[in-house]
PDB file of N, CA and C in Angstrom:
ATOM      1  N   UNK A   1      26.223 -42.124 -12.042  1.00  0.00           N
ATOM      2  CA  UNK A   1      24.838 -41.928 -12.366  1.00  0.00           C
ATOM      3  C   UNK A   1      24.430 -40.475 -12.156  1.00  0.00           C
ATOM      4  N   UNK A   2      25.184 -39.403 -12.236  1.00  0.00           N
ATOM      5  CA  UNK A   2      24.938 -38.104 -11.856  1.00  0.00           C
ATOM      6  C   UNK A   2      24.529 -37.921 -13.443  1.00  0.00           C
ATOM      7  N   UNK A   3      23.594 -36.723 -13.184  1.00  0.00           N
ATOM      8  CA  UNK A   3      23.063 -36.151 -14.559  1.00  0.00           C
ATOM      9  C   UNK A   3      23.888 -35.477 -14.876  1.00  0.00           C
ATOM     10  N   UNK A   4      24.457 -34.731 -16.146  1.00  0.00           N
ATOM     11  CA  UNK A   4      24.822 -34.265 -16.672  1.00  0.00           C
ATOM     12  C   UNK A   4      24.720 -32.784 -16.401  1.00  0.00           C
ATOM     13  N   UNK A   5      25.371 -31.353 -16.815  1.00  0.00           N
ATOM     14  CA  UNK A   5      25.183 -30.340 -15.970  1.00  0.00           C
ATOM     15  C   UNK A   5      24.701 -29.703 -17.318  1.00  0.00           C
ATOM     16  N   UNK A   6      22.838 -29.133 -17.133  1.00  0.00           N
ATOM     17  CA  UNK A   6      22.893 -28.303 -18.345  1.00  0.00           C
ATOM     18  C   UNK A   6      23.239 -26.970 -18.883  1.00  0.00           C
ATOM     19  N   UNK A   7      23.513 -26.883 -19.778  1.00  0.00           N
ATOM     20  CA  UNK A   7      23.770 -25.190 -20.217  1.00  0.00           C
ATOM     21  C   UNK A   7      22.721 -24.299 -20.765  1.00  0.00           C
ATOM     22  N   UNK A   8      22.631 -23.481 -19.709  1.00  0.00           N
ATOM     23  CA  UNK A   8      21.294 -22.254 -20.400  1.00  0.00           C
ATOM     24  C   UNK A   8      21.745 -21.845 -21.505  1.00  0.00           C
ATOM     25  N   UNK A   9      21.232 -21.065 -22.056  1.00  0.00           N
ATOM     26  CA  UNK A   9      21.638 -20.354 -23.094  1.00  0.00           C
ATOM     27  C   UNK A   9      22.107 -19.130 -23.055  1.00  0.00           C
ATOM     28  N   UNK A  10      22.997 -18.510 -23.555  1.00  0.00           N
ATOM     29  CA  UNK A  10      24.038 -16.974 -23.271  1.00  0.00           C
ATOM     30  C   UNK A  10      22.625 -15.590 -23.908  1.00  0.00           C
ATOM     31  N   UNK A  11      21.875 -16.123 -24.060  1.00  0.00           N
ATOM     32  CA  UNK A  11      20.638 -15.019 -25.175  1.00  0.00           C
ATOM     33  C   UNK A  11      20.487 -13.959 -23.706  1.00  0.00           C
ATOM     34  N   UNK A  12      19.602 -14.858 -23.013  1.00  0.00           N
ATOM     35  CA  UNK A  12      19.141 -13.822 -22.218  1.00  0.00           C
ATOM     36  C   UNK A  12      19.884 -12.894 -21.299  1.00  0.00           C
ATOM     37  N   UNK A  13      21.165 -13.190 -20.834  1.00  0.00           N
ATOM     38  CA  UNK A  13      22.000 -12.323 -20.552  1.00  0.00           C
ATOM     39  C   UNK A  13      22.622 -11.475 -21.171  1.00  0.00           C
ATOM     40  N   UNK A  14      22.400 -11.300 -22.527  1.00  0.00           N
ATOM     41  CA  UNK A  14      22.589 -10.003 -23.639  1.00  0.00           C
ATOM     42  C   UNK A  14      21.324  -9.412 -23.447  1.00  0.00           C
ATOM     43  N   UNK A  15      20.253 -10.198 -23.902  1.00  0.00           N
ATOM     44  CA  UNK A  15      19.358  -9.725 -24.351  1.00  0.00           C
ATOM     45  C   UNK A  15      18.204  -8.244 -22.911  1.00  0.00           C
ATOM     46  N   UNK A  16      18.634  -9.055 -22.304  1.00  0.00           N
ATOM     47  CA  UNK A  16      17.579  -8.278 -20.734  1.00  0.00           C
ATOM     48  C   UNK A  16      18.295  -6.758 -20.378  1.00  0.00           C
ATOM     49  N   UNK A  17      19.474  -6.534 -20.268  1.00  0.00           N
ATOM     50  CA  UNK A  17      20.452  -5.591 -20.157  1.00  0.00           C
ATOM     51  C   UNK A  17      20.002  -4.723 -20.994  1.00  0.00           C
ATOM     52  N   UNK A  18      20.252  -5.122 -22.612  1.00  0.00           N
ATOM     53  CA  UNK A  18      20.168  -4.438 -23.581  1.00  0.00           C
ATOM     54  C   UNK A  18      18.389  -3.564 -23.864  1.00  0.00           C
ATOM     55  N   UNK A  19      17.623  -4.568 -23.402  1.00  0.00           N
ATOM     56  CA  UNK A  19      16.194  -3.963 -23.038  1.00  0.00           C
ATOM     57  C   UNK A  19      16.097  -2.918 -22.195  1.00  0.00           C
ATOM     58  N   UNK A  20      16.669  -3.354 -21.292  1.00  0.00           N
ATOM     59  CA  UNK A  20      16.485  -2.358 -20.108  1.00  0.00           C
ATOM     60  C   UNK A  20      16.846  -1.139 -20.044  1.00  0.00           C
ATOM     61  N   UNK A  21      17.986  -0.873 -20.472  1.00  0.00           N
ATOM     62  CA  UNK A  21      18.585   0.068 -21.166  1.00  0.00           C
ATOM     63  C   UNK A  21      18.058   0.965 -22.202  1.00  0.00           C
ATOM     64  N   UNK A  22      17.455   0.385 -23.095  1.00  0.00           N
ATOM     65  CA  UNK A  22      16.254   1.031 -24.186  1.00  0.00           C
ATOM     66  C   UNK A  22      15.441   1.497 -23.261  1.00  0.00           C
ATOM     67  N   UNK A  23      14.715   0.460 -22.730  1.00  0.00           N
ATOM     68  CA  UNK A  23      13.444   0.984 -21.753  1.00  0.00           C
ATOM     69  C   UNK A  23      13.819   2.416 -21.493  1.00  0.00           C
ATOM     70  N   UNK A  24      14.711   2.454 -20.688  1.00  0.00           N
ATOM     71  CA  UNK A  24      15.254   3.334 -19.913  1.00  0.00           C
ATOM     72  C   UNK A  24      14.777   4.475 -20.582  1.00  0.00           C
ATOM     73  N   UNK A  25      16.044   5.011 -21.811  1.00  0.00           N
ATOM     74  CA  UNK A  25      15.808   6.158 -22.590  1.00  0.00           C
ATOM     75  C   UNK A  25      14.730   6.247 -23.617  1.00  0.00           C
ATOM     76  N   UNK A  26      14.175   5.489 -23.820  1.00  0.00           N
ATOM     77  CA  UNK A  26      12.747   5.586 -24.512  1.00  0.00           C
ATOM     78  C   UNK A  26      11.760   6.483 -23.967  1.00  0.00           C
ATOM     79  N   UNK A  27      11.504   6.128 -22.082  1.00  0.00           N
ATOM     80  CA  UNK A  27      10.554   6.319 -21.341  1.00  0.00           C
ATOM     81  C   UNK A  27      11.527   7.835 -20.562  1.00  0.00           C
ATOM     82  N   UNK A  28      12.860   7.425 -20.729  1.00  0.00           N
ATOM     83  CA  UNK A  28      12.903   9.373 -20.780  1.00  0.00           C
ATOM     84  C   UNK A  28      12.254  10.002 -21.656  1.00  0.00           C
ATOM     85  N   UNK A  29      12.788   9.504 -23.187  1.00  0.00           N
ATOM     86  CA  UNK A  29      12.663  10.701 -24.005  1.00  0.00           C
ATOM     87  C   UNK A  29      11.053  10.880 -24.027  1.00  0.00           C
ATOM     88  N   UNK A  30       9.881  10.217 -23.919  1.00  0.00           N
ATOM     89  CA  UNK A  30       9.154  10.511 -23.868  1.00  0.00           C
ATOM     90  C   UNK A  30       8.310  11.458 -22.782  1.00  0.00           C
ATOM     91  N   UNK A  31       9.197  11.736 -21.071  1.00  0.00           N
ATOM     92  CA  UNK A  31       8.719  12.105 -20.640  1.00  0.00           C
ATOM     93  C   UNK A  31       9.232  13.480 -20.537  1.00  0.00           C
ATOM     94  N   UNK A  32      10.451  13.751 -21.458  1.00  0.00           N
ATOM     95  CA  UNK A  32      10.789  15.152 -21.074  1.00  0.00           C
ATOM     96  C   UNK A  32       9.990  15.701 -22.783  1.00  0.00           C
ATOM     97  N   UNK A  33       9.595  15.339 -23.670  1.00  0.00           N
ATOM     98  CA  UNK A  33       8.396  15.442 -25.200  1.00  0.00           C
ATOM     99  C   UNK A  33       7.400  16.156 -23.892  1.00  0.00           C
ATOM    100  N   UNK A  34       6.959  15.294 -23.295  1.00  0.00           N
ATOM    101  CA  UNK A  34       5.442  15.908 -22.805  1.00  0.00           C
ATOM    102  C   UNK A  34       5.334  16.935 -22.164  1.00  0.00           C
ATOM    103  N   UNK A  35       4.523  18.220 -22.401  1.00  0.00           N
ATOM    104  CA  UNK A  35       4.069  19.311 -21.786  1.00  0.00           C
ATOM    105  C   UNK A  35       4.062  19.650 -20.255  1.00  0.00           C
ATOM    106  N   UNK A  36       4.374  20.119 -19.487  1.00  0.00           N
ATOM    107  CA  UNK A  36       3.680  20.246 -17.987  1.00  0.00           C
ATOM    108  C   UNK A  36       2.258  20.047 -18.059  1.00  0.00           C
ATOM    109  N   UNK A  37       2.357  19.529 -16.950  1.00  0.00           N
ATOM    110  CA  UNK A  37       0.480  19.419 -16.886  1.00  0.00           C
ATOM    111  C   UNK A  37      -0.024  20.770 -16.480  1.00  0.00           C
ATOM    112  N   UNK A  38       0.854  21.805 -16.377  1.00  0.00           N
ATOM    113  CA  UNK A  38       0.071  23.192 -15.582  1.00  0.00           C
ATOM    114  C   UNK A  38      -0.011  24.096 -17.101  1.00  0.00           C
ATOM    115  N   UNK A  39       0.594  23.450 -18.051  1.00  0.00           N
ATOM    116  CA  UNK A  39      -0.338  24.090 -19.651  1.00  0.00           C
ATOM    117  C   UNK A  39      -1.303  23.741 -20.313  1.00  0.00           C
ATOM    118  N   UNK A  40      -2.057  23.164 -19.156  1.00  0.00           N
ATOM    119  CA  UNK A  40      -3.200  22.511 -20.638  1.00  0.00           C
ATOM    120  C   UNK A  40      -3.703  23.379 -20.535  1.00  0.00           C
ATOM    121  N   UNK A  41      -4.517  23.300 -21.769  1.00  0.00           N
ATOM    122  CA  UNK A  41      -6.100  24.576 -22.235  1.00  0.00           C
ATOM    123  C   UNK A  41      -6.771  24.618 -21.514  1.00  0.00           C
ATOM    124  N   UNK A  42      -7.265  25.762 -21.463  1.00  0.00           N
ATOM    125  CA  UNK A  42      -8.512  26.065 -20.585  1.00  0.00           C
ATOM    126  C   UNK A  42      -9.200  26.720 -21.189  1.00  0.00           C
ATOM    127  N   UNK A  43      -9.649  26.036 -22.048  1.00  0.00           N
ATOM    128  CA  UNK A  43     -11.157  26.591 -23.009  1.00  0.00           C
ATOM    129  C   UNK A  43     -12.170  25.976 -22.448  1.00  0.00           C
ATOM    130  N   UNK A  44     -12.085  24.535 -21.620  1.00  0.00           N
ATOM    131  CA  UNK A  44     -13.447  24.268 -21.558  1.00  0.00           C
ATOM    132  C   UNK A  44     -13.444  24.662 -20.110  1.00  0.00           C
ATOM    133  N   UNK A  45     -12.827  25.521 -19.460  1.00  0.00           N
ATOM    134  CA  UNK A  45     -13.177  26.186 -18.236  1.00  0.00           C
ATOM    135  C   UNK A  45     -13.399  27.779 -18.286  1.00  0.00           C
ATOM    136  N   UNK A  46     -13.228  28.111 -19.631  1.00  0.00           N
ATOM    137  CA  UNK A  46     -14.057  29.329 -19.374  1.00  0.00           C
ATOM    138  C   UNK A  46     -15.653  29.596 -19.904  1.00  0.00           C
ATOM    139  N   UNK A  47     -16.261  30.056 -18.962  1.00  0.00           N
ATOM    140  CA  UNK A  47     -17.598  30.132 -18.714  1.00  0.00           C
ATOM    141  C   UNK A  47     -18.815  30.540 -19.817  1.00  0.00           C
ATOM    142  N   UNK A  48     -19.544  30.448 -20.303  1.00  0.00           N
ATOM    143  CA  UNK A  48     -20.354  30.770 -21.389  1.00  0.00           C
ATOM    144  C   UNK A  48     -20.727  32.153 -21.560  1.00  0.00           C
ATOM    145  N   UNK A  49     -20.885  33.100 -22.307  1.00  0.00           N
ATOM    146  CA  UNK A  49     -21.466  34.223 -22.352  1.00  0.00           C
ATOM    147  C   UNK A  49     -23.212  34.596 -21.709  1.00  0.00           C
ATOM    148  N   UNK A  50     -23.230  35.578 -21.024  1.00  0.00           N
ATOM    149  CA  UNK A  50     -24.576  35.039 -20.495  1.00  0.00           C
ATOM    150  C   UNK A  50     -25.888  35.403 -21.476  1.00  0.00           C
ATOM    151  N   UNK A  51     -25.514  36.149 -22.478  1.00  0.00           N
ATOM    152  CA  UNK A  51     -26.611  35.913 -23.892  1.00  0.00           C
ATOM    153  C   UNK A  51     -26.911  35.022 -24.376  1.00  0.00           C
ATOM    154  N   UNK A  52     -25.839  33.464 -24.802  1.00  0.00           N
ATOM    155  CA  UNK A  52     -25.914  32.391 -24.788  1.00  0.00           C
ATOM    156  C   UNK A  52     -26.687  31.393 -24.100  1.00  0.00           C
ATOM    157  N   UNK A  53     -27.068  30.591 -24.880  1.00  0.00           N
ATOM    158  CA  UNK A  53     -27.807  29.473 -23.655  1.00  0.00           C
ATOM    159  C   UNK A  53     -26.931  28.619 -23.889  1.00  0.00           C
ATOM    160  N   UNK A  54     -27.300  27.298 -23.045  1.00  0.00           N
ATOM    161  CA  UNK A  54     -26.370  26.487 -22.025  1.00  0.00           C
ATOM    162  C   UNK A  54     -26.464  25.380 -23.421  1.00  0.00           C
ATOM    163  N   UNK A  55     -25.614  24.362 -23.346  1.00  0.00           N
ATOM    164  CA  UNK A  55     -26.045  23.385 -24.681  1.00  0.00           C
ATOM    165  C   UNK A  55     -27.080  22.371 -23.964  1.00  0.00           C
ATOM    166  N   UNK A  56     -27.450  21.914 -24.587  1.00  0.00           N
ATOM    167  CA  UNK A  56     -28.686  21.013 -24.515  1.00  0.00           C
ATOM    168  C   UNK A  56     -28.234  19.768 -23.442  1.00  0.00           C
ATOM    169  N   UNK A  57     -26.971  19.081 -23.679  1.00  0.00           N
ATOM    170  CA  UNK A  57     -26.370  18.251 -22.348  1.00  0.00           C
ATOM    171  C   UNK A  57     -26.467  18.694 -21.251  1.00  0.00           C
ATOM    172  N   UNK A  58     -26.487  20.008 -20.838  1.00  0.00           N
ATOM    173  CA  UNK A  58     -26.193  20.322 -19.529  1.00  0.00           C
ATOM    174  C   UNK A  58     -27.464  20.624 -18.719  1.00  0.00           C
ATOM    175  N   UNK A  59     -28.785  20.710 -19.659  1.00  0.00           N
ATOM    176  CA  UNK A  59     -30.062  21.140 -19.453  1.00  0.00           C
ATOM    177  C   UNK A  59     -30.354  19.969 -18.977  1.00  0.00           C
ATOM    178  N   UNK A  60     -31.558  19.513 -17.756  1.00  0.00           N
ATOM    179  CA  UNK A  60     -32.555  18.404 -17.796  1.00  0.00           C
ATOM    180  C   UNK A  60     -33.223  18.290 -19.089  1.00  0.00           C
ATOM    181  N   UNK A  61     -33.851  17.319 -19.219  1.00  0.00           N
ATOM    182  CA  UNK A  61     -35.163  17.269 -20.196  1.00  0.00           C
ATOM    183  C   UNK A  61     -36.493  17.966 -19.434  1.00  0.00           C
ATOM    184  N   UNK A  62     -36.494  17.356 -18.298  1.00  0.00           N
ATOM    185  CA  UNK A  62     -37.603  17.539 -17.614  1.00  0.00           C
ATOM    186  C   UNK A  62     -37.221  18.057 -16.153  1.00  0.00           C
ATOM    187  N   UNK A  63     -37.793  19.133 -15.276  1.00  0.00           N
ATOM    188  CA  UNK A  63     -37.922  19.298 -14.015  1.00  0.00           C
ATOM    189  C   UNK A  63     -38.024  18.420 -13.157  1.00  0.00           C
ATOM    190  N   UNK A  64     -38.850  17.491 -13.184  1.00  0.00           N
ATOM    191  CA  UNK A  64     -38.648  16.304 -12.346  1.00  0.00           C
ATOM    192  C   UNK A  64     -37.555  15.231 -12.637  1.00  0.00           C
ATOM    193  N   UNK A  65     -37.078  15.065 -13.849  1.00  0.00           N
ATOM    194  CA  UNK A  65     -35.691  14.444 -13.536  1.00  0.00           C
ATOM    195  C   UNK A  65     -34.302  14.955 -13.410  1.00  0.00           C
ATOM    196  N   UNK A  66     -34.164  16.483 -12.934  1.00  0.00           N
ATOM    197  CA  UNK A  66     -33.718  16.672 -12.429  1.00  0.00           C
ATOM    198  C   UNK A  66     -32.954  16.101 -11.108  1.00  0.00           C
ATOM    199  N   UNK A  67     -31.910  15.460 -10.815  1.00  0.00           N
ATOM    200  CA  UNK A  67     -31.335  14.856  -9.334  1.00  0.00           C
ATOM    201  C   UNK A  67     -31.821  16.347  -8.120  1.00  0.00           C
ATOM    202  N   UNK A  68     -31.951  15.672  -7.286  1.00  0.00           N
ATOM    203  CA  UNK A  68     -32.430  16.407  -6.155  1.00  0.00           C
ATOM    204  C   UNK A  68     -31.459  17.278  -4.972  1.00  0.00           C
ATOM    205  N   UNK A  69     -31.285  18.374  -4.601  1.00  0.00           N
ATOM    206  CA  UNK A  69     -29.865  18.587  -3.920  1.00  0.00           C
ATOM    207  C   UNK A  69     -29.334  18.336  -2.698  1.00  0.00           C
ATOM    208  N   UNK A  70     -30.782  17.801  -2.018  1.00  0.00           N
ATOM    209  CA  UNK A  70     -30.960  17.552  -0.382  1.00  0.00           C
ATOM    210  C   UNK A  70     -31.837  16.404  -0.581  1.00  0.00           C
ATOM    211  N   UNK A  71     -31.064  15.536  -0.042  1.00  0.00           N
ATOM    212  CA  UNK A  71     -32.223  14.401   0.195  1.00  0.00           C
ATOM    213  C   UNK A  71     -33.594  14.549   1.699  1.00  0.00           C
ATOM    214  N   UNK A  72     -34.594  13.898   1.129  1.00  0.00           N
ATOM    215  CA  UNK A  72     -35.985  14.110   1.699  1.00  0.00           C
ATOM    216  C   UNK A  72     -35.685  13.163   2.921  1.00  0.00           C
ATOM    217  N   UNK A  73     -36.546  13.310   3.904  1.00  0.00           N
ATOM    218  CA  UNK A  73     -36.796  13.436   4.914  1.00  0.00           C
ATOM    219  C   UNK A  73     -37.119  12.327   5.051  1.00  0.00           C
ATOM    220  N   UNK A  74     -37.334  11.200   5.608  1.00  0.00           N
ATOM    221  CA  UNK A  74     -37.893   9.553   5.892  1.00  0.00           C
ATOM    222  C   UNK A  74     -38.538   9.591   7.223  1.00  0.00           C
TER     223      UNK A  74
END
């Protein structure tokens, strides 16, 4: 009355290896493609001309909604 012994299937022991392996050099080749991070642009860190005005995002609308730099006193 013993059950019978089942057989997995041979797939995934090709198949996982063979992934992994891709993985592998995929996620090289993509990381030696990418730039150092110590070349990015730095256009938006250099500073505005001071004849220029500031763009309109960086302005309040209003003086009072302005955020405050020291909080008040209670």
């Amino acid at each position: 009355m013993s059950e019978p012994e089942k057989k997995g299937s041979p797939w995934p022991w090709f198949l996982v290896p063979v992934a992994a392996i891709s993985l592998f050099f995929v996620l090289r080749e993509c990381r030696q493609s990418l730039p150092p991070a110590n070349t990015a642009p730095e256009a938006e860190a250099v500073p505005a001309a001071p004849g220029t005005a500031a763009p309109a995002e960086s302005r309040p609308a209003e003086p009072d909604a302005a955020p405050a730099s020291t909080p008040t006193p209670q």
